[in-house]
N, C-alpha and C. Protein backbone atom coordinates (compact mmCIF):
# COMPACT_ATOMS: atom_id res chain seq x y z
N UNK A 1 26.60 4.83 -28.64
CA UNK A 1 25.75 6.01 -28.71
C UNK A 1 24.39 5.74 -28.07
N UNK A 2 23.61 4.85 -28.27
CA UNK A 2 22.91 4.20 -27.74
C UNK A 2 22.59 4.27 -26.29
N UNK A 3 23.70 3.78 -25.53
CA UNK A 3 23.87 3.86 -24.33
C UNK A 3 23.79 5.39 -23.65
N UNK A 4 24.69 5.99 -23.98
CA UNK A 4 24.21 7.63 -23.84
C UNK A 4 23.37 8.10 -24.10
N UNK A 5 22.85 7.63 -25.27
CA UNK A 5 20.93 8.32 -25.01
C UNK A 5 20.05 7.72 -24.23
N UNK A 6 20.42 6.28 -23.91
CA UNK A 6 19.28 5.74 -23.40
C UNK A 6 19.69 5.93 -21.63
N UNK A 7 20.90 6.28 -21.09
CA UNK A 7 21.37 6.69 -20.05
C UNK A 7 20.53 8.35 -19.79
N UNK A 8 20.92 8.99 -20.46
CA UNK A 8 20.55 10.95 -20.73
C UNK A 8 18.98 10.50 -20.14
N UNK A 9 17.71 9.50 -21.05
CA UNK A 9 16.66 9.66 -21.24
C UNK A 9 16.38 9.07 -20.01
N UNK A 10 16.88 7.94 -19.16
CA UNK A 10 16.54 7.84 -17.99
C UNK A 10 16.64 8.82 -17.05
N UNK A 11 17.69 9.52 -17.21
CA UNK A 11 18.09 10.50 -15.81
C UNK A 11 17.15 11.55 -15.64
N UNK A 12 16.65 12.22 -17.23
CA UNK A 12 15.95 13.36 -17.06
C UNK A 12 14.35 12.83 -16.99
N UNK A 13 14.20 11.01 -17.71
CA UNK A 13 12.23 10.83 -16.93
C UNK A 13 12.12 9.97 -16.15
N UNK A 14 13.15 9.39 -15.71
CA UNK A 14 13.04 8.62 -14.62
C UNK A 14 12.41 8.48 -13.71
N UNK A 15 11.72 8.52 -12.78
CA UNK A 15 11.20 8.57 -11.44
C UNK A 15 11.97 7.26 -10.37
N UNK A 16 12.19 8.16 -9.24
CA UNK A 16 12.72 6.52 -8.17
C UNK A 16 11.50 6.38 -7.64
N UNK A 17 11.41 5.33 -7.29
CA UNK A 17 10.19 4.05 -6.97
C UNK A 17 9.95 3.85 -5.28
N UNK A 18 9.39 4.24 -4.76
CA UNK A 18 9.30 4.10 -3.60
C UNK A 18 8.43 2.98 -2.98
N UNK A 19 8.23 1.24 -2.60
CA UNK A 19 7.31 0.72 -2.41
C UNK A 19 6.62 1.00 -0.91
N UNK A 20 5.17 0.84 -0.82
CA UNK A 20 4.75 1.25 1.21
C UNK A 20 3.81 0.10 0.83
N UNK A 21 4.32 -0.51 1.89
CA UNK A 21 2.86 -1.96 2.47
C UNK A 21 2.25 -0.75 3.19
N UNK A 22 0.73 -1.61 2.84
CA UNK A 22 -0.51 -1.38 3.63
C UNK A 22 -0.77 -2.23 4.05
N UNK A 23 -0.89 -1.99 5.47
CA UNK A 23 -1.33 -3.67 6.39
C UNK A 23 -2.30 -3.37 7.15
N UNK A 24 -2.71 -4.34 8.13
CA UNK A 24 -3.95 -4.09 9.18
C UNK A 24 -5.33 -5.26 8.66
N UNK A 25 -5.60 -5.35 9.80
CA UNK A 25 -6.87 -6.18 9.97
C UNK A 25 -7.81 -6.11 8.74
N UNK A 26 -8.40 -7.23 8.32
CA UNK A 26 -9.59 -7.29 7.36
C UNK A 26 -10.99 -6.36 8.14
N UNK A 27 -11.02 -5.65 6.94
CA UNK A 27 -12.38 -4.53 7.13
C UNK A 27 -11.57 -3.54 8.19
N UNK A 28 -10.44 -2.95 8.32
CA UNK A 28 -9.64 -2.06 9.19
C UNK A 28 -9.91 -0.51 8.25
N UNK A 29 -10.39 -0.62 6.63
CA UNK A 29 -9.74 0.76 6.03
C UNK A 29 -8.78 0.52 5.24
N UNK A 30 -8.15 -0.36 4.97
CA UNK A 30 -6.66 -0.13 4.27
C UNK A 30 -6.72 -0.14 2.47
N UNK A 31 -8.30 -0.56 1.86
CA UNK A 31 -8.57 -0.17 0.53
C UNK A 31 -9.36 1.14 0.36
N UNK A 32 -10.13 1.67 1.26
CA UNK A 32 -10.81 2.61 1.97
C UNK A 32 -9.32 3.81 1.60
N UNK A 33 -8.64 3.72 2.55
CA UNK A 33 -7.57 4.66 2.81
C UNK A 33 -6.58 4.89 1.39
N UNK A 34 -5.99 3.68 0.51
CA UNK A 34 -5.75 3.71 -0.48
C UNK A 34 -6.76 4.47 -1.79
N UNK A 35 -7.66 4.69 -1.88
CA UNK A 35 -8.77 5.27 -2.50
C UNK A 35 -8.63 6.43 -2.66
N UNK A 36 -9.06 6.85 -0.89
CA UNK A 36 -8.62 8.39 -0.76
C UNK A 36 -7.31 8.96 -1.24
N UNK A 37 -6.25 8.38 -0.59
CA UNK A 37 -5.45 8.89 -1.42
C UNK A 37 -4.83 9.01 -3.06
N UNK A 38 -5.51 8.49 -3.73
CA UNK A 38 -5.45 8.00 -5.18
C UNK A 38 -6.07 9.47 -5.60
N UNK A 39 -7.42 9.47 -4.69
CA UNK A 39 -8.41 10.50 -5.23
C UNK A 39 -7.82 12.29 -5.35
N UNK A 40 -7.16 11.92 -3.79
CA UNK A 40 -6.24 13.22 -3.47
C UNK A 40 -4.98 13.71 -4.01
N UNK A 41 -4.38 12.55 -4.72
CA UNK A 41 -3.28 13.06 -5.08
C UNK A 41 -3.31 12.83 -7.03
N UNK A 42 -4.15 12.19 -7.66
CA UNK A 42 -3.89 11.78 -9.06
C UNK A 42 -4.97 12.74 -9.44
N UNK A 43 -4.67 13.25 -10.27
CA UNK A 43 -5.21 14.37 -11.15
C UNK A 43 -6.44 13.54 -12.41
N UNK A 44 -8.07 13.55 -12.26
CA UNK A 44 -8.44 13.05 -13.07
C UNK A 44 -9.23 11.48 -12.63
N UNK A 45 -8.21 11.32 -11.66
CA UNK A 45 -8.98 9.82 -10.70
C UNK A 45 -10.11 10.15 -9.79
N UNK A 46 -11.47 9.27 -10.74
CA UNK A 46 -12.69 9.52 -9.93
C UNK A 46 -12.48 9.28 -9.10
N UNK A 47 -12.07 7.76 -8.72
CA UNK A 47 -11.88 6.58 -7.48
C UNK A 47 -13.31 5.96 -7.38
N UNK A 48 -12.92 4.99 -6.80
CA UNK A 48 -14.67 3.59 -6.25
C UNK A 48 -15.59 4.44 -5.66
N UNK A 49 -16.49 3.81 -5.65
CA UNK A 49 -17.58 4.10 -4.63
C UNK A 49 -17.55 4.13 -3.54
N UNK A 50 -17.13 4.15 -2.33
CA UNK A 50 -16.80 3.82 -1.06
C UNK A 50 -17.03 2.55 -0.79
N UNK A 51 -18.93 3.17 -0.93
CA UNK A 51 -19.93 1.69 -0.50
C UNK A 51 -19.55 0.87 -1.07
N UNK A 52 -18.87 0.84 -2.30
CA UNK A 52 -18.87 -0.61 -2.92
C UNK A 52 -17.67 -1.54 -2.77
N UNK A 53 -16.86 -0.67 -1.82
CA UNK A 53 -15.40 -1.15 -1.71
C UNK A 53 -15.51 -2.68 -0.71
N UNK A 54 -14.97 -3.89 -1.36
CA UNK A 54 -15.13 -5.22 -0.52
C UNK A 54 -14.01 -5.40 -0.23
N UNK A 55 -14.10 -6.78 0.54
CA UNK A 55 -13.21 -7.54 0.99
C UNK A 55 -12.04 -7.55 0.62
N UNK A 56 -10.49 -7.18 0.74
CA UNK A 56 -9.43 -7.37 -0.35
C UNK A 56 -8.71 -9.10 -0.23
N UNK A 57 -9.10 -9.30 -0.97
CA UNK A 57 -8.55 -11.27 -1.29
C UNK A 57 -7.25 -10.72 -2.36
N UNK A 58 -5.87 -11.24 -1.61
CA UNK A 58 -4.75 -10.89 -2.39
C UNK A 58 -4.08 -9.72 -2.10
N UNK A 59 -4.43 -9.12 -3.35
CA UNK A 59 -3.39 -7.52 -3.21
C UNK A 59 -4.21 -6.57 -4.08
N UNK A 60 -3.73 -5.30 -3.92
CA UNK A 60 -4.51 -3.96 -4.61
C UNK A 60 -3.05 -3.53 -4.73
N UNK A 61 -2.89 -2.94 -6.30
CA UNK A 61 -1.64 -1.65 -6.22
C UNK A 61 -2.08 -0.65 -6.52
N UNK A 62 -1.98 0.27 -6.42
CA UNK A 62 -1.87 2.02 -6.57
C UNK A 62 -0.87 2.56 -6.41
N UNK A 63 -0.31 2.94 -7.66
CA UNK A 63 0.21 4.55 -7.86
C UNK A 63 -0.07 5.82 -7.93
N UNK A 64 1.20 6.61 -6.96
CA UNK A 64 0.61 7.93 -7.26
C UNK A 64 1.99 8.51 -7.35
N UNK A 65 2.11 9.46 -8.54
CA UNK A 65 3.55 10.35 -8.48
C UNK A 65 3.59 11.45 -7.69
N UNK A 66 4.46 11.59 -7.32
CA UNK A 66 4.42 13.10 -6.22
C UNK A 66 5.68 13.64 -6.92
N UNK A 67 6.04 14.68 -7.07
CA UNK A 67 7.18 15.58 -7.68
C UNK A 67 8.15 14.32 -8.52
N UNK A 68 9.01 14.08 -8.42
CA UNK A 68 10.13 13.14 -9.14
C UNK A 68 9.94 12.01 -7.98
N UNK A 69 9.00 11.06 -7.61
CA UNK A 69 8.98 10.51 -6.72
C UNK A 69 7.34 9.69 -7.11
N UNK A 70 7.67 8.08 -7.30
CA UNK A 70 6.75 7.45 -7.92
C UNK A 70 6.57 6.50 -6.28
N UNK A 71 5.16 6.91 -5.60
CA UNK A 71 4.67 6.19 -4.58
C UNK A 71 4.10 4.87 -5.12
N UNK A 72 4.33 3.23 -4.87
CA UNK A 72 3.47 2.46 -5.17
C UNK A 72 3.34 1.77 -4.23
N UNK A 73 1.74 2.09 -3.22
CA UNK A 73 1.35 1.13 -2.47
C UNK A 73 0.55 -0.05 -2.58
N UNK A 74 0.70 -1.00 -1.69
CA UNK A 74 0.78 -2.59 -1.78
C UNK A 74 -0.25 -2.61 -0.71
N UNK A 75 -1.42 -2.91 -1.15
CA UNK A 75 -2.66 -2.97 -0.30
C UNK A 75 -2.92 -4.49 0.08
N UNK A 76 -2.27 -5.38 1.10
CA UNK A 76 -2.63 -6.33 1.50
C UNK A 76 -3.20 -7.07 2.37
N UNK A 77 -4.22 -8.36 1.70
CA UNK A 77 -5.42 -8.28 2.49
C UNK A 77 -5.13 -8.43 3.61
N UNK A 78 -5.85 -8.79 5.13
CA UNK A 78 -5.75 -9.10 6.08
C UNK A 78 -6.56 -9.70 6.66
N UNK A 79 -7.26 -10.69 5.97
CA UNK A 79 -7.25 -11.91 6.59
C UNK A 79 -6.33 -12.67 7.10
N UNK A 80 -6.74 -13.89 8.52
CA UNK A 80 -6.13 -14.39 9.02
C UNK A 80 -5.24 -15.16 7.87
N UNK A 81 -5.68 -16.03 7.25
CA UNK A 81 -4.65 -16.60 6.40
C UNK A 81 -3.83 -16.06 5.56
N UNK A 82 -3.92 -14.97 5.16
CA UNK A 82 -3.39 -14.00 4.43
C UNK A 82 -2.20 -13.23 5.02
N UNK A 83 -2.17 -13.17 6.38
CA UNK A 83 -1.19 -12.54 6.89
C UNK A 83 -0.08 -13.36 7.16
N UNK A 84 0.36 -14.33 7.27
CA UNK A 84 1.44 -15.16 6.72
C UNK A 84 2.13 -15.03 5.83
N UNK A 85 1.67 -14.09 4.85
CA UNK A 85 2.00 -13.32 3.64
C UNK A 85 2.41 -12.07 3.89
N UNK A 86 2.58 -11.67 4.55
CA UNK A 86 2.92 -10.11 5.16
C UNK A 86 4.41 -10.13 4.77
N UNK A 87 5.23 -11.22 5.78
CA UNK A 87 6.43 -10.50 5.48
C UNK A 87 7.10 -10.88 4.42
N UNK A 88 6.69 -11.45 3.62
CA UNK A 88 6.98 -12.00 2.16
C UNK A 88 7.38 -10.78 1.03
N UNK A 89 6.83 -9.43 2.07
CA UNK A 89 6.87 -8.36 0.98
C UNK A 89 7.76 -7.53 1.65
N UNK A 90 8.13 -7.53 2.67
CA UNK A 90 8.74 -6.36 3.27
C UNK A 90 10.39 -6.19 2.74
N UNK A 91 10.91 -7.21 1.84
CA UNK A 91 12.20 -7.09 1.39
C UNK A 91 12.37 -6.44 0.28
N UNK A 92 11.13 -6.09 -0.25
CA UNK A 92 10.63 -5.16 -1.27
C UNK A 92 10.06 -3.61 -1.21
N UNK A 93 9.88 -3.60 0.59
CA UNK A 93 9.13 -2.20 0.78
C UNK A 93 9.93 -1.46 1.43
N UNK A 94 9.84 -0.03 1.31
CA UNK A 94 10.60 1.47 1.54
C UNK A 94 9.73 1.68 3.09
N UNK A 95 8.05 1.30 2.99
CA UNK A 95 7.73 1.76 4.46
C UNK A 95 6.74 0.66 4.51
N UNK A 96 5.87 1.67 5.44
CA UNK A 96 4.51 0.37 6.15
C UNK A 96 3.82 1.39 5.96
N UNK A 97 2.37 1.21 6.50
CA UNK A 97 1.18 1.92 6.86
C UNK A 97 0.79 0.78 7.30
N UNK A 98 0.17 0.71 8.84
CA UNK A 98 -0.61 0.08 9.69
C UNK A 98 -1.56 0.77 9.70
N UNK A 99 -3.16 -0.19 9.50
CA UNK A 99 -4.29 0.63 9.65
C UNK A 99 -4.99 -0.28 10.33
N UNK A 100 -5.83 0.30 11.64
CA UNK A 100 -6.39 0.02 12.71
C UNK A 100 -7.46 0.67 12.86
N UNK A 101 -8.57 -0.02 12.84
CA UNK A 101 -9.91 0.57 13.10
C UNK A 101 -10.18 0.67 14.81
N UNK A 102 -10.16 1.84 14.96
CA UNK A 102 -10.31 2.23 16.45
C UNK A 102 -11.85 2.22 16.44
N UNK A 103 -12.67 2.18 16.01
CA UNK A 103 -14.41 1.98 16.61
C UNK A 103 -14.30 0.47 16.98
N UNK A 104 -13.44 -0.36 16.39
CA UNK A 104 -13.99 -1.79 16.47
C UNK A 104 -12.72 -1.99 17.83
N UNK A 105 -13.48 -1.96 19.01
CA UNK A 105 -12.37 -2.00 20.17
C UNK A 105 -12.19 -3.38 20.32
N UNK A 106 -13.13 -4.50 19.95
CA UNK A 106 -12.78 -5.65 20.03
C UNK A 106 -12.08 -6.67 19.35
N UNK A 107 -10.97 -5.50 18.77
CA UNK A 107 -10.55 -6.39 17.44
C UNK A 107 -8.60 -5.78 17.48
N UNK A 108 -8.82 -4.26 18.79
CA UNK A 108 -7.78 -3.82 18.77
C UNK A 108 -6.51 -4.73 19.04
N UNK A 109 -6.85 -5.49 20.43
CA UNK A 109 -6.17 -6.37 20.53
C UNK A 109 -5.58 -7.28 19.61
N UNK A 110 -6.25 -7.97 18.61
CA UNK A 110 -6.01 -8.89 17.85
C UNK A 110 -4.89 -8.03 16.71
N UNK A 111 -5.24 -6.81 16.45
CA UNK A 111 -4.16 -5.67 15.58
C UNK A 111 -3.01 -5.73 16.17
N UNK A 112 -2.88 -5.76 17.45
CA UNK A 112 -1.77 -5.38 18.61
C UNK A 112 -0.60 -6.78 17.97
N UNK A 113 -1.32 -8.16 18.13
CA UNK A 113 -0.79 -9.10 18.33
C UNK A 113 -0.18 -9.79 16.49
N UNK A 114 -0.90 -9.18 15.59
CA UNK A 114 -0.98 -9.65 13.90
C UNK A 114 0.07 -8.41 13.73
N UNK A 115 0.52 -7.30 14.35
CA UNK A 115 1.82 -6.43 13.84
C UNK A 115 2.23 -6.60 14.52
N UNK A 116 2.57 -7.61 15.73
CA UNK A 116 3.95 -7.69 16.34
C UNK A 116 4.19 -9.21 15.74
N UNK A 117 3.37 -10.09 15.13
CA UNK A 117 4.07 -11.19 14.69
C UNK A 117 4.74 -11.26 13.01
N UNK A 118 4.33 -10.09 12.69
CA UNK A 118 5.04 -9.57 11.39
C UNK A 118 5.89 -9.22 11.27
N UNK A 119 6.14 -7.97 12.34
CA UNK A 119 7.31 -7.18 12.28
C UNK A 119 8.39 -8.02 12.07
N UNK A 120 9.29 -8.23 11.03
CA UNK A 120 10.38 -8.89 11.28
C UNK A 120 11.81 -8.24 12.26
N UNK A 121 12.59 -9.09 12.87
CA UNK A 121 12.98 -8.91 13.83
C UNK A 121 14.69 -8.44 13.49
């Protein structure tokens, strides 16, 4: 009996889990961009300060539910040493988000070359 209720109670609150890396260059936006959307989609979430948003050392998660559909993005840093760690997660993730700061033209290149040595093949 057990099993049938605890089967019934998943189906009707369940949510499926969707994971999205956030990748891209250190200081690119990618805790910046996670923010906003926290702000835009969660009902009640002040969110950071902008200004006060630093460096990400590690990882950031955020959730946000959208209809029967639980988004949890994986905000990882991008520092050079840190990205060695990139594809460590992708056997776990549903998508990507690449974020690239287009004012900083001298850095595009280096974006070009840190998502093509990730991409796994």
């Amino acid at each position: 009996m057990y099993t049938l209720l605890s089967g019934f109670y998943k189906y009707v609150f369940q949510r499926d889990e969707y994971c999205i890396l956030i990748l891209g260059l250190d200081n690119a936006g990618k805790t910046t961009f996670l923010e906003q959307t926290k702000t835009k989609f969660c009902k009640n979430y002040k969110g950071m300060n902008l200004s006060k948003i630093t460096t990400t050392v590690g990882l950031n998660i955020g959730t946000i539910d959208v209809g029967k559909a639980r988004l949890m993005f994986w905000d990882l840093g991008g520092q050079e040493e840190l990205q060695s760690l990139w594809d460590k997660y992708y056997a776990e993730s549903h998508g990507v988000i690449y974020v690239i700061d287009s004012i900083d033209e001298a850095r595009i290149s280096e974006s070009k070359k840190a998502f093509n040595f990730t991409i796994p093949s």
